[in-house]
Protein backbone atom coordinates (compact mmCIF):
# COMPACT_ATOMS: atom_id res chain seq x y z
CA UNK A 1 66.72 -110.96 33.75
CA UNK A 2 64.10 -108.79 32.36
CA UNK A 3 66.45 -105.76 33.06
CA UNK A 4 69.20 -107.36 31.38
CA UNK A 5 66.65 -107.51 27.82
CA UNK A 6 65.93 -103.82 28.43
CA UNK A 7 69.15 -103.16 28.45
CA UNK A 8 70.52 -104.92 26.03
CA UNK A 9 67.74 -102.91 23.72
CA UNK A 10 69.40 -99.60 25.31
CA UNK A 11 72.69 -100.46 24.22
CA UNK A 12 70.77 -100.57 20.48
CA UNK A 13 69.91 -96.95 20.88
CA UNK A 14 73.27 -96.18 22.60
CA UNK A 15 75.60 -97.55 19.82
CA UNK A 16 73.35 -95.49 16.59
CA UNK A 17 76.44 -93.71 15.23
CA UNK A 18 75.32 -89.98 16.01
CA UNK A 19 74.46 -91.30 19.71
CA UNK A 20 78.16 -92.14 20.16
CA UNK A 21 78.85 -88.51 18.83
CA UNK A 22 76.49 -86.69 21.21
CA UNK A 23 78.00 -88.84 24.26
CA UNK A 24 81.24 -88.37 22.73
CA UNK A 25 80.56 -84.48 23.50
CA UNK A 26 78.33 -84.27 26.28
CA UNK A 27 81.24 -85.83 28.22
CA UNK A 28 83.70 -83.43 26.51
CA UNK A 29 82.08 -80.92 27.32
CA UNK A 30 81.13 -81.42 30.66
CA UNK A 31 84.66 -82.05 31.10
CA UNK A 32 85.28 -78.67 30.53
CA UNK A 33 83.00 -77.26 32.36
CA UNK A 34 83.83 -79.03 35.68
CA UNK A 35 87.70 -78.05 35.17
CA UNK A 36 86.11 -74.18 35.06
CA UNK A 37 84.94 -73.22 38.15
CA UNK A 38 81.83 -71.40 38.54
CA UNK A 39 80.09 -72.92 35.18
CA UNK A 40 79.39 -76.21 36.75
CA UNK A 41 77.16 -78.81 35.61
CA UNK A 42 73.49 -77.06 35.89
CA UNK A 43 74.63 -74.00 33.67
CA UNK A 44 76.06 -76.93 31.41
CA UNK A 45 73.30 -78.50 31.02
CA UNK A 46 70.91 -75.44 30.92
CA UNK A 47 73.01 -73.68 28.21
CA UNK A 48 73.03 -77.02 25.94
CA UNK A 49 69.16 -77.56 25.69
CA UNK A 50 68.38 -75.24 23.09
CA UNK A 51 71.79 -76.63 21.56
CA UNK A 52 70.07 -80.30 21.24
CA UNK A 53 66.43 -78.97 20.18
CA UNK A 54 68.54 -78.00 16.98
CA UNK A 55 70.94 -80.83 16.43
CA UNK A 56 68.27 -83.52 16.51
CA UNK A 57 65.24 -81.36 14.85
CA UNK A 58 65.58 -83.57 12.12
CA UNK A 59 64.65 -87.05 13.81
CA UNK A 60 61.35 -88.17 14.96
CA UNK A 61 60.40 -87.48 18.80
CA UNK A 62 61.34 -90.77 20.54
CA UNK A 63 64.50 -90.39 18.88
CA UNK A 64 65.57 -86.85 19.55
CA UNK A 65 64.50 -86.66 22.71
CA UNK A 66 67.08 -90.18 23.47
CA UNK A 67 69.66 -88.42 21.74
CA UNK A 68 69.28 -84.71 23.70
CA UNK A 69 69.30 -86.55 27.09
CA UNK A 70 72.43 -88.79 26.00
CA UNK A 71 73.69 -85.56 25.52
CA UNK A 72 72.71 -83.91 28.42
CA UNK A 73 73.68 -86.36 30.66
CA UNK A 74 77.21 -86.92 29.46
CA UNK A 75 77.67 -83.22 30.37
CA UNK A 76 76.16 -83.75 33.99
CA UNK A 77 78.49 -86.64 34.83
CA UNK A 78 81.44 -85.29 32.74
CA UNK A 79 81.29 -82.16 35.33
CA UNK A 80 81.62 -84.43 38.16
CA UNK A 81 84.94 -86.06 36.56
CA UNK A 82 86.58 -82.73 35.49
CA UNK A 83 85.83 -81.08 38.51
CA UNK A 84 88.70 -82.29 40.36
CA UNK A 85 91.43 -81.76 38.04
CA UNK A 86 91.55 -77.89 39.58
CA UNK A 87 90.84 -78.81 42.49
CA UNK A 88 94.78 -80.97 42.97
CA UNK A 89 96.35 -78.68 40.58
CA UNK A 90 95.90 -75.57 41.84
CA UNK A 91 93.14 -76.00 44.91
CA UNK A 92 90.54 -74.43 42.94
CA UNK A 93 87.34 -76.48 43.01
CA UNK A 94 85.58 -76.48 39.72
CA UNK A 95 82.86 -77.85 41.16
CA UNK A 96 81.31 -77.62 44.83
CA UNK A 97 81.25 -81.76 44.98
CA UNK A 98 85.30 -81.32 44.15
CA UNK A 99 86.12 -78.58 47.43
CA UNK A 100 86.73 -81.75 49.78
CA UNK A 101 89.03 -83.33 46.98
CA UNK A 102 91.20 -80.45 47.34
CA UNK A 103 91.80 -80.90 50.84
CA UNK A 104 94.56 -83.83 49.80
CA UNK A 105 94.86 -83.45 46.26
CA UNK A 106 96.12 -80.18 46.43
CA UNK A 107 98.63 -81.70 48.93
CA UNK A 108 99.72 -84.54 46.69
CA UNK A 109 99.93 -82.19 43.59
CA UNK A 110 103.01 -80.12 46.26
CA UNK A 111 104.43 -83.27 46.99
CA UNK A 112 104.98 -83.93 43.15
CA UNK A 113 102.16 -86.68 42.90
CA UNK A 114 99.68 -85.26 40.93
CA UNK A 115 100.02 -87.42 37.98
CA UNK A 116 98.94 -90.32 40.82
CA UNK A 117 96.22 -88.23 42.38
CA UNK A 118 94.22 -87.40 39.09
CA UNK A 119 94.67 -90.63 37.91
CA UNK A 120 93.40 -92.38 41.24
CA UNK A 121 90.76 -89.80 40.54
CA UNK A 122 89.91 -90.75 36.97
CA UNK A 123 89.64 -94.44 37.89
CA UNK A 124 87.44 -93.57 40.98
CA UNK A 125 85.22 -91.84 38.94
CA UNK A 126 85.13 -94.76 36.31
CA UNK A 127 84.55 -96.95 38.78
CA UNK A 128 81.90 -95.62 41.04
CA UNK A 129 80.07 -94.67 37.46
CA UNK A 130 79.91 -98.09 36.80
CA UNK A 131 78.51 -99.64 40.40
CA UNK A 132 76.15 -96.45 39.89
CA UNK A 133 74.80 -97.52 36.32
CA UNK A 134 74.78 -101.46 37.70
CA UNK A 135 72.91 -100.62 40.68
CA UNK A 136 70.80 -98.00 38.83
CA UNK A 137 69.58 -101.09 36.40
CA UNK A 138 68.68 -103.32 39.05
CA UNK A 139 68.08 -101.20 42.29
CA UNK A 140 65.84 -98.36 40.57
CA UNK A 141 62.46 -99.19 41.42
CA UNK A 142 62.77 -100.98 45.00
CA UNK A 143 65.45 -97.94 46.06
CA UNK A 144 62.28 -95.39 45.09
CA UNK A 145 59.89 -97.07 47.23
CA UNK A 146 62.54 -96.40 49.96
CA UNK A 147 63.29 -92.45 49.14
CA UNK A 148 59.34 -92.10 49.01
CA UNK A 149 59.45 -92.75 52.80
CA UNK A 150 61.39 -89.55 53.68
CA UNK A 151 59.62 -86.39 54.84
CA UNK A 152 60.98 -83.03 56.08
CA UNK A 153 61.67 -84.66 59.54
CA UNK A 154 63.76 -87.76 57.81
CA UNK A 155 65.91 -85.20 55.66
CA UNK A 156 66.13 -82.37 58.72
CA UNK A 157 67.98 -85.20 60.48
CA UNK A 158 70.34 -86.21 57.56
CA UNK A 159 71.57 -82.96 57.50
CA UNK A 160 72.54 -82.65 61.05
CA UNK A 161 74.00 -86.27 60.68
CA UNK A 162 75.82 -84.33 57.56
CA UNK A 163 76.99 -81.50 59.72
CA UNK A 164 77.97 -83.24 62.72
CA UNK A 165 79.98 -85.86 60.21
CA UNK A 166 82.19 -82.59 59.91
CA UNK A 167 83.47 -83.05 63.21
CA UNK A 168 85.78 -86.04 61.30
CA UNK A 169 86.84 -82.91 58.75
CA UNK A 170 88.35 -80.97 62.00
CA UNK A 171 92.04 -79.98 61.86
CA UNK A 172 93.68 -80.74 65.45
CA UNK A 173 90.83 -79.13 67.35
CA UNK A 174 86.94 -79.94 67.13
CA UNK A 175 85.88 -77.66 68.60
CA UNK A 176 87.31 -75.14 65.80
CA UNK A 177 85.53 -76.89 63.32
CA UNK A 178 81.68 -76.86 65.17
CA UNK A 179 83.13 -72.98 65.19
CA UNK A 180 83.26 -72.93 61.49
CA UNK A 181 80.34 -74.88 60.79
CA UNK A 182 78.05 -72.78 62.80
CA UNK A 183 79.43 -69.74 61.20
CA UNK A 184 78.91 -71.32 58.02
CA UNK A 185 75.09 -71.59 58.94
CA UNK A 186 74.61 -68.40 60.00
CA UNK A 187 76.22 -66.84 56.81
CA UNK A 188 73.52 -69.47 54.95
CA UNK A 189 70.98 -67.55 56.76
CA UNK A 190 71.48 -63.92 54.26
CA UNK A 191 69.01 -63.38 52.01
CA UNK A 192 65.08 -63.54 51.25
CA UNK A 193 63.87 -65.92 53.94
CA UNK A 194 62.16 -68.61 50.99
CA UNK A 195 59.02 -68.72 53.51
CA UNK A 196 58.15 -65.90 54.95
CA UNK A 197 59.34 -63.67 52.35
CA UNK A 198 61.20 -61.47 55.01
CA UNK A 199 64.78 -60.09 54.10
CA UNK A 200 67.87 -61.27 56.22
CA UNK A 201 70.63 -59.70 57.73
CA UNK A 202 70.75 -57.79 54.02
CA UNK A 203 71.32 -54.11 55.39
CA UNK A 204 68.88 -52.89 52.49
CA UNK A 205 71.82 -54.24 49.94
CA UNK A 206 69.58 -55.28 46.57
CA UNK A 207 72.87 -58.36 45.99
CA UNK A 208 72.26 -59.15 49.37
CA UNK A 209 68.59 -60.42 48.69
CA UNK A 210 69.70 -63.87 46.64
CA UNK A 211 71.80 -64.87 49.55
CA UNK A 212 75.90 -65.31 49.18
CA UNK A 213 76.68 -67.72 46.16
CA UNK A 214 78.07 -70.37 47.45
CA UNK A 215 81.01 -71.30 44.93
CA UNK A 216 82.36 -67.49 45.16
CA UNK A 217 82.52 -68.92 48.89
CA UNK A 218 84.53 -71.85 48.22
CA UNK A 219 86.97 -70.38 45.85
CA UNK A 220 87.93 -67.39 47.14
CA UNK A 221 88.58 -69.54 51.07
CA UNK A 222 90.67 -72.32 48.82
CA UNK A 223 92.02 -70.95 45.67
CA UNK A 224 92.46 -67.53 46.40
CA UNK A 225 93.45 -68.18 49.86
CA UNK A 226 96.17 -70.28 48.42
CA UNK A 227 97.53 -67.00 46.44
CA UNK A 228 97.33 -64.83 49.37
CA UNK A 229 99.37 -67.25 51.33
CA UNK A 230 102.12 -67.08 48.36
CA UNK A 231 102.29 -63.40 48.17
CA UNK A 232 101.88 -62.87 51.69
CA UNK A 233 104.17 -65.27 53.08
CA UNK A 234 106.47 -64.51 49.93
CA UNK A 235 106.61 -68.17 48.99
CA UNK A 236 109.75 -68.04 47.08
CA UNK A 237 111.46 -71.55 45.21
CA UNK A 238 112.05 -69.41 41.23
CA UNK A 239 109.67 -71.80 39.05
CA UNK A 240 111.83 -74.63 41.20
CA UNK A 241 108.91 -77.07 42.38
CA UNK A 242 108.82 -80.69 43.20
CA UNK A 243 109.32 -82.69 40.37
CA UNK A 244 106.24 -85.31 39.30
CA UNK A 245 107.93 -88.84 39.41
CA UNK A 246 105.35 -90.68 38.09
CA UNK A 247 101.92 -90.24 36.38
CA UNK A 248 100.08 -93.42 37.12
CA UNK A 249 99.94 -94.54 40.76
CA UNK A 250 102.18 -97.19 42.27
CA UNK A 251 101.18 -100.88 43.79
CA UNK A 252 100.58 -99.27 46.76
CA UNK A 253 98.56 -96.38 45.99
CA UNK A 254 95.93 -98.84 44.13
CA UNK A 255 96.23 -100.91 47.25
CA UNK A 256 94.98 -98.03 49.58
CA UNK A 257 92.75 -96.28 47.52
CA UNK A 258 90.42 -99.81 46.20
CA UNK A 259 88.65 -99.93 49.11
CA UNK A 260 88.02 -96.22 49.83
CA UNK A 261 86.59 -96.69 46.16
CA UNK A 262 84.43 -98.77 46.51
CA UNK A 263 83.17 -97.47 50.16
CA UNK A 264 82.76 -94.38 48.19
CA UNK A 265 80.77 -95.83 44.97
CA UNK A 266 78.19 -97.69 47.37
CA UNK A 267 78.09 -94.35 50.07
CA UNK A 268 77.34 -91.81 46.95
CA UNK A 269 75.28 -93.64 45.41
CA UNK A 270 72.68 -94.06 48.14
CA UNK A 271 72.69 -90.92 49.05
CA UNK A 272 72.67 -89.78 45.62
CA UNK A 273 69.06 -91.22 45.55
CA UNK A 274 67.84 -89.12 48.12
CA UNK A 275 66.50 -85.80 46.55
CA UNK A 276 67.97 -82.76 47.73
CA UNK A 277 71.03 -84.46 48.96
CA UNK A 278 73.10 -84.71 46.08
CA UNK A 279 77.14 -85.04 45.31
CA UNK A 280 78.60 -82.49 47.26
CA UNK A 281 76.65 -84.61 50.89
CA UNK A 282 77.91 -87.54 49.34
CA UNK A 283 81.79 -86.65 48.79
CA UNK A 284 81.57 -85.14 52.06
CA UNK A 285 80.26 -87.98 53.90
CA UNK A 286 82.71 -90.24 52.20
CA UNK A 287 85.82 -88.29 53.32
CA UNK A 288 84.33 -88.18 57.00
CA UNK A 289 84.27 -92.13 57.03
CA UNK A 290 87.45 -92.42 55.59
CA UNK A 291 89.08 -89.99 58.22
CA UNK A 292 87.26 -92.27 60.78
CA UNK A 293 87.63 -95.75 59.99
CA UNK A 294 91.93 -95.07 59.10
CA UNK A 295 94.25 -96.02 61.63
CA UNK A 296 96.21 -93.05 60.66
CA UNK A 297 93.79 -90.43 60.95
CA UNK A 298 96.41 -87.61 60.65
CA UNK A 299 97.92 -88.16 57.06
CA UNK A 300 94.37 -86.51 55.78
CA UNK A 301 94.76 -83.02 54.84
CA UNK A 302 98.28 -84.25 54.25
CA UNK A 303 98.09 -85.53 51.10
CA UNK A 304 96.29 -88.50 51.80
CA UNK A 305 95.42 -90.86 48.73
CA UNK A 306 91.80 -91.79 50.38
CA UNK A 307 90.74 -88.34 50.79
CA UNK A 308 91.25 -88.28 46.67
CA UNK A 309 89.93 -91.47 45.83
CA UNK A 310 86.38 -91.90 48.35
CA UNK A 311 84.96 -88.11 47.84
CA UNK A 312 85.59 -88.38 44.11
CA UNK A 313 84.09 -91.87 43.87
CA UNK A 314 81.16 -90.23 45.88
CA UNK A 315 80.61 -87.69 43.34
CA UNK A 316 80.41 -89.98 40.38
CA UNK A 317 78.23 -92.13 42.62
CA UNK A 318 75.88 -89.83 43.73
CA UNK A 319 75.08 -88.54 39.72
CA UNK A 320 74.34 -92.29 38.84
CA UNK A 321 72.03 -92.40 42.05
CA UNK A 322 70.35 -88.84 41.60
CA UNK A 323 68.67 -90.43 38.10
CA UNK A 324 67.18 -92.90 40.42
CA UNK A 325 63.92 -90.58 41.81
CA UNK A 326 64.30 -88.55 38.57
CA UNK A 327 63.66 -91.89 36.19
CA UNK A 328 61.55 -93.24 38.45
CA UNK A 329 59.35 -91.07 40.29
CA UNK A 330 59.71 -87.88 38.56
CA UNK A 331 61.03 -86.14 41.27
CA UNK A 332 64.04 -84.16 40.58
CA UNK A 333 67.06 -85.12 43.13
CA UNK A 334 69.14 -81.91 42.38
CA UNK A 335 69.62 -78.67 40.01
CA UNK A 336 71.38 -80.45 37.37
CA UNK A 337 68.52 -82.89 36.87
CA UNK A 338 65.74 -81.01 37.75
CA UNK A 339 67.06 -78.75 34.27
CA UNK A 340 66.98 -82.83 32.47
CA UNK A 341 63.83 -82.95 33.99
CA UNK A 342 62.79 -79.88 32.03
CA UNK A 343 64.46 -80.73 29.10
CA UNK A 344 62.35 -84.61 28.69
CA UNK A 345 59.44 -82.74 29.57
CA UNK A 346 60.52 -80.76 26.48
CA UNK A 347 60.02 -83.68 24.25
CA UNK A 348 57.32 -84.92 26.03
CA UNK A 349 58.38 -87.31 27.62
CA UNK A 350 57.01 -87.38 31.34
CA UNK A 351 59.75 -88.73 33.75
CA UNK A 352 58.12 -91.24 36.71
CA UNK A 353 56.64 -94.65 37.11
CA UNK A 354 55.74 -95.22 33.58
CA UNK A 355 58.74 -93.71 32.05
CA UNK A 356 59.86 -97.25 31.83
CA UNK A 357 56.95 -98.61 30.22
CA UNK A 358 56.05 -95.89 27.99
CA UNK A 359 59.65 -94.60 26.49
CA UNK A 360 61.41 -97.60 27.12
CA UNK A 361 64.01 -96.42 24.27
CA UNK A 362 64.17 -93.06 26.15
CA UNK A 363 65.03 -94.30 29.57
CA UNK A 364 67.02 -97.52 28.81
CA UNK A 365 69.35 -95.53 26.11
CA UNK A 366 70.24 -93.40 28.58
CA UNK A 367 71.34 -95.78 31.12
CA UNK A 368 73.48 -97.56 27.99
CA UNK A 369 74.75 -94.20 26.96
CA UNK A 370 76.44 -93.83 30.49
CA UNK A 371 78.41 -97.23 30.62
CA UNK A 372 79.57 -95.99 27.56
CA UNK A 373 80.17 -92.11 28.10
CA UNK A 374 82.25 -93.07 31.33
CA UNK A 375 84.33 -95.60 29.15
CA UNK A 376 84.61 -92.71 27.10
CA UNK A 377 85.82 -90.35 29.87
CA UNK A 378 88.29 -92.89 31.43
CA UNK A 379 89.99 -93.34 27.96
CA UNK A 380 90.14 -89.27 27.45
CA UNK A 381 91.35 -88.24 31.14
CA UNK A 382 93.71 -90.92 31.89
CA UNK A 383 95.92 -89.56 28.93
CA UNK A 384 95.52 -86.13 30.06
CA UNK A 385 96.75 -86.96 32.87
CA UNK A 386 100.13 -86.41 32.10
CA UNK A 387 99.02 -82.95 30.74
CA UNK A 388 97.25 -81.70 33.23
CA UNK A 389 100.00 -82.65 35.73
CA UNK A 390 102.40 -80.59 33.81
CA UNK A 391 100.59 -77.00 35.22
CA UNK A 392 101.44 -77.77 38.48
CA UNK A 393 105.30 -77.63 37.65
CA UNK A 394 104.53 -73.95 35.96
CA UNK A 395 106.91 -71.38 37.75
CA UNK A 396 104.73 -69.30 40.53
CA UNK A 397 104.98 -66.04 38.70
CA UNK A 398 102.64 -67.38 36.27
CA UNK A 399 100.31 -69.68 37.77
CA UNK A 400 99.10 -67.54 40.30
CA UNK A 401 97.91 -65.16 37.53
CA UNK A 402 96.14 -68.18 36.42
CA UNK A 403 94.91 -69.18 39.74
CA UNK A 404 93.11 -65.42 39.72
CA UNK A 405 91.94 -65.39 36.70
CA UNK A 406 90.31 -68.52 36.19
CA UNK A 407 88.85 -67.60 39.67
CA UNK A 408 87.34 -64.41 38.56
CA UNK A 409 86.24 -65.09 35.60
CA UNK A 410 84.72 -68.44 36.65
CA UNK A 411 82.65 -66.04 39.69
CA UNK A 412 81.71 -63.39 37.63
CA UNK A 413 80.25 -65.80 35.13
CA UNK A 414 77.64 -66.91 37.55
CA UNK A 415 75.68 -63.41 38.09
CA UNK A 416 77.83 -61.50 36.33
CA UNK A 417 78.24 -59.19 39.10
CA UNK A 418 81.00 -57.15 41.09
CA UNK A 419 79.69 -57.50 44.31
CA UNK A 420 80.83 -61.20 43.94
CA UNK A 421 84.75 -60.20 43.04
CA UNK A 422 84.54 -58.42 46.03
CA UNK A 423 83.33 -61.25 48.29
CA UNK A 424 85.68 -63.50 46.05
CA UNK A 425 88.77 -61.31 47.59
CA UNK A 426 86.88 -60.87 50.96
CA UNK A 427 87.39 -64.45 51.54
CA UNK A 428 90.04 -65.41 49.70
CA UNK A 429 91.92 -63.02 52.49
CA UNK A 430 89.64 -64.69 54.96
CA UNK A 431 90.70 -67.82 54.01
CA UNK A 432 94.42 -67.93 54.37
CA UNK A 433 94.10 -66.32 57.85
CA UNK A 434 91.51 -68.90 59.20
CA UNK A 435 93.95 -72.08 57.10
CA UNK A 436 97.06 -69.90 59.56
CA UNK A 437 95.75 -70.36 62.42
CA UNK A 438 94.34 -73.67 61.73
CA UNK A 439 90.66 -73.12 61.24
CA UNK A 440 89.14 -75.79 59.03
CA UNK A 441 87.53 -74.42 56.00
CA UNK A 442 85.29 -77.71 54.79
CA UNK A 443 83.07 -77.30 58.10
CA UNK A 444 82.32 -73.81 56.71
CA UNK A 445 81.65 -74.55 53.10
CA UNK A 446 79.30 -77.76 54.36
CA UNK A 447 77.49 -75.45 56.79
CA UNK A 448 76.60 -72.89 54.19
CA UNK A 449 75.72 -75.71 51.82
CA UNK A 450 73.38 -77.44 54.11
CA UNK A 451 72.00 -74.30 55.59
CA UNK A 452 69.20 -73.80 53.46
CA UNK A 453 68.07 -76.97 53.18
CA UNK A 454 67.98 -77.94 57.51
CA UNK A 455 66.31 -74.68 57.56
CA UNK A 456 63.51 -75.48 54.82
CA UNK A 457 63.08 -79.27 55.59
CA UNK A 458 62.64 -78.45 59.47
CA UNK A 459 60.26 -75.58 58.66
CA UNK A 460 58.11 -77.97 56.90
CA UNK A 461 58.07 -80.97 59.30
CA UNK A 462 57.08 -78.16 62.09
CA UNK A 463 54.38 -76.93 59.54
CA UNK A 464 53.14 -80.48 59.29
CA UNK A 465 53.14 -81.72 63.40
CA UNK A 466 51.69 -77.79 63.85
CA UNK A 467 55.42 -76.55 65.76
CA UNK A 468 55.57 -80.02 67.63
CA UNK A 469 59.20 -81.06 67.69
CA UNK A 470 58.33 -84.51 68.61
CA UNK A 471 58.15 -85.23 65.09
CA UNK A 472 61.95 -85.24 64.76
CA UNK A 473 61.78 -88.41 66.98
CA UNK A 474 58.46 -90.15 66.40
CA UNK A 475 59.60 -90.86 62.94
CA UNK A 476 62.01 -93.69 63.29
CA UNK A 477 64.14 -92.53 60.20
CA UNK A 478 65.10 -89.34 61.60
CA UNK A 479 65.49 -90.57 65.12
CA UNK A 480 68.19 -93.34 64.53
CA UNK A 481 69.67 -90.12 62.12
CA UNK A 482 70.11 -87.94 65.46
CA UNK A 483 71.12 -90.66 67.64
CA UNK A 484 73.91 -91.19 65.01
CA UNK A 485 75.03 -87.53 64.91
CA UNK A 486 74.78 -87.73 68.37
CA UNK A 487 77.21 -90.35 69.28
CA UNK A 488 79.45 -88.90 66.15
CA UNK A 489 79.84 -86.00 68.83
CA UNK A 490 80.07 -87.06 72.14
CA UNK A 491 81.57 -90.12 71.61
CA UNK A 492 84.86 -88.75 70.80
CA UNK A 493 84.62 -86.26 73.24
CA UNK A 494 84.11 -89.02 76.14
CA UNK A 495 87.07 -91.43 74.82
CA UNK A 496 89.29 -88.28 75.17
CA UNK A 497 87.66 -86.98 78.81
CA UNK A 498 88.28 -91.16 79.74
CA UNK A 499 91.84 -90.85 78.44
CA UNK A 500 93.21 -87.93 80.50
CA UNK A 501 91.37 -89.25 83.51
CA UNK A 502 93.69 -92.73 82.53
CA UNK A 503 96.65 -90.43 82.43
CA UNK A 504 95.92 -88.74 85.86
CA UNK A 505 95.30 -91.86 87.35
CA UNK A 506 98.82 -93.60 85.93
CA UNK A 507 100.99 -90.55 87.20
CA UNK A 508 98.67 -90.54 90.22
């Protein structure tokens, strides 16, 4: 009940009328940026701070250091809601925690339900943000105690758990998609080794050293592999495309997406709380149950209203859950709030176990200011709805220009350089002829995401048991992880071997 009075004293702060305006257009604009790819949330955020310093220079420090990270925030979970809007429409993710959202959206948007896709979406979003915020009231401080527990060995095992999960992403073949996702590693692997110091597979190529950007990855394999596919396979129907029925989604599309939403909401949010794991894990994860636990595992890819509504639930989850260790502990979870991190220290206000006791107007207003921001969104994207839904019905001769450019432009903002328009092409022509011949391209995108970080977190635990790889199973955590991933492989594989041999022996 304590919380409750806490809160209740949040919503004080929250509700001051120039509060409401900076939530108003952190969310705004963080809807914005998500819808562009390449911005995304941590350039959001980063590019705002010296935006806030100004704005509230004229209120005391308590005060404008509540008001910058109402702001701040509302941009950070804004991204995560406008980040799938591209991602249906025209199967560009603006975010990397959107790229498994296009993998039915997109389908749904060709099938003339679009205006149901981003509106199952929107309410996802709304409602994971909300479990999120709930849980993130009462869960905060036992939830840390638990995240304090994981070392290197603990996280080296979620990953694998997270890469083996990717089996459920496959097309019709597994095997294709361990392919992909071990390529995906090994392209992780380019660039300055973050240990030793030693340079990778770089060919003496100065772009080479920071390692391939991962979002000039993703777009060029989805959205430009998309326009290749058009040109090359002279997709003709003369601005003729199927017509959007409806904008909100029917009986049944509520009915089949509620508990995927939910699934989602609790399944991002936990992980969200895990540093280092973060949305793009989270929406992942949440498609890979899905895809297991249906009955009809096929319709995904197909334009599947659960592979919409759990990854994008995920995402919303996992933002509310990242503030968790952030709030708490001081520990940033991600980027995104490892820059709000920066920006409280700013003010100085020192996130971690007496955040709560010493800012109390600081940390509580925040967690107001999101119920309130994601009201906020929900009543500005469901309208939209029915505009955003409209650019999918653009004739082909001018949306693919669009496609390109908001693809370029969105890459080259990054680094602002050429080398990554090149790659962005590269794979854009890699993508559509690994999508022909039925390669998977999520496997690939989670591989290069997760690269880094199995590489790192196993480095360490072998730094700490001095190269023993017991470690990975004497810690409990991380062997029930790799006794998971391991049954996520092999069983499927033995239920097929024991089928055929069922077959044999019923001809037989």
């Amino acid at each position: 009940m304590e919380a409750l009075h806490y809160l209740l004293n949040g919503f004080e702060t929250a509700f001051i009328w120039y509060n409401l305006a900076f939530a108003f257009f952190g969310v705004l604009i963080g809807t914005a940026v998500g819808v562009l790819p390449g911005i995304g949330p941590m350039s959001g955020v980063a590019l705002l701070i010296p935006v806030t310093a100004t704005l509230t220079s004229g209120l005391g420090p308590e005060e404008a250091a509540a008001s910058s990270i109402i702001l701040l925030a509302g941009v950070y979970y804004g991204a995560m809601y406008g980040g799938s809007t591209t991602s249906i429409l025209l199967n560009t993710p603006g975010e990397s925690s959107s790229v498994v959202t296009a993998l039915d959206g997109y389908q749904m948007a060709k099938q003339g339900r679009a205006g149901a896709a981003l509106s199952i979406a929107a309410i996802g979003s709304f409602v994971a943000a909300i479990v999120s915020i709930i849980a993130l009231v009462f869960l905060a401080q036992p939830l840390s105690d638990v995240a304090l527990k994981f070392g290197p060995a603990e996280y080296f095992a979620l990953m694998i758990l997270g890469l083996c999960a990717v089996s459920g992403l496959a097309g019709n073949s597994t095997t294709k998609a361990l392919m992909m996702t071990v390529f995906g590693l090994l392209l992780a692997t380019i660039g300055m080794d973050n240990v030793s110091g030693v340079a990778r597979f770089t060919y003496d190529i100065p772009v080479l050293y920071q390692g391939l950007e991962f979002l000039t990855v993703a777009v060029g394999l989805f959205a430009l592999g998309e326009v290749f596919k058009a040109i090359l396979e002279r997709e003709q129907n003369d601005g003729e495309v199927n017509k959007i029925t409806r904008i909100l989604p029917t009986k049944k599309d509520l009915k089949d997406s509620s508990a995927p939403i939910l699934r989602g909401s609790l399944l991002g949010f936990f992980i969200g709380i895990l540093p280092g794991a973060g949305a793009t894990l989270a929406s992942f994860f949440s498609y890979s149950l899905e895809k297991k636990i249906s009955k009809n595992a096929s319709k995904f890819g197909q334009g599947a209203i659960e592979g919409v509504a759990a990854p994008e639930s995920a995402n919303n989850a996992a933002s509310g859950g990242a503030m968790i260790p952030l709030l708490t502990l001081g520990i940033p979870g991600s980027g995104t709030t490892a820059i709000l991190m920066g920006a409280l220290i700013m003010y100085n206000v020192q996130p971690g176990p007496l955040l709560f006791e010493d800012h109390p107007q600081v940390a509580w207003g925040l967690i107001a200011s999101m119920f309130i921001g994601n009201v906020m969104l929900l009543v500005l994207n469901m309208p939209l709805v029915k505009v955003f839904a409209k650019i999918i019905q653009t004739p082909p001769k001018y949306l693919l220009p669009i496609i390109v450019a908001i693809s370029v432009f969105g890459v080259y903002a990054v680094q602002v350089s050429t080398f990554d328009l090149l790659l962005l092409m590269g794979c854009g022509l890699a993508g559509y002829f690994l999508a022909k011949h039925d390669y998977p391209l999520a496997p690939l995108v989670l591989g290069l995401v997760l690269g880094p970080m199995i590489e790192n977190n196993m480095r360490r635990a072998l730094t700490a048991s001095n190269g023993d790889f017991m470690i990975f199973i004497e810690k409990p955590i991380s062997l029930v992880f790799l006794l998971i991933a391991a049954a996520w492989i092999l069983v499927p594989v033995l239920m097929k071997v024991r089928g055929k041999k069922v077959v044999v022996t019923v001809e037989g």
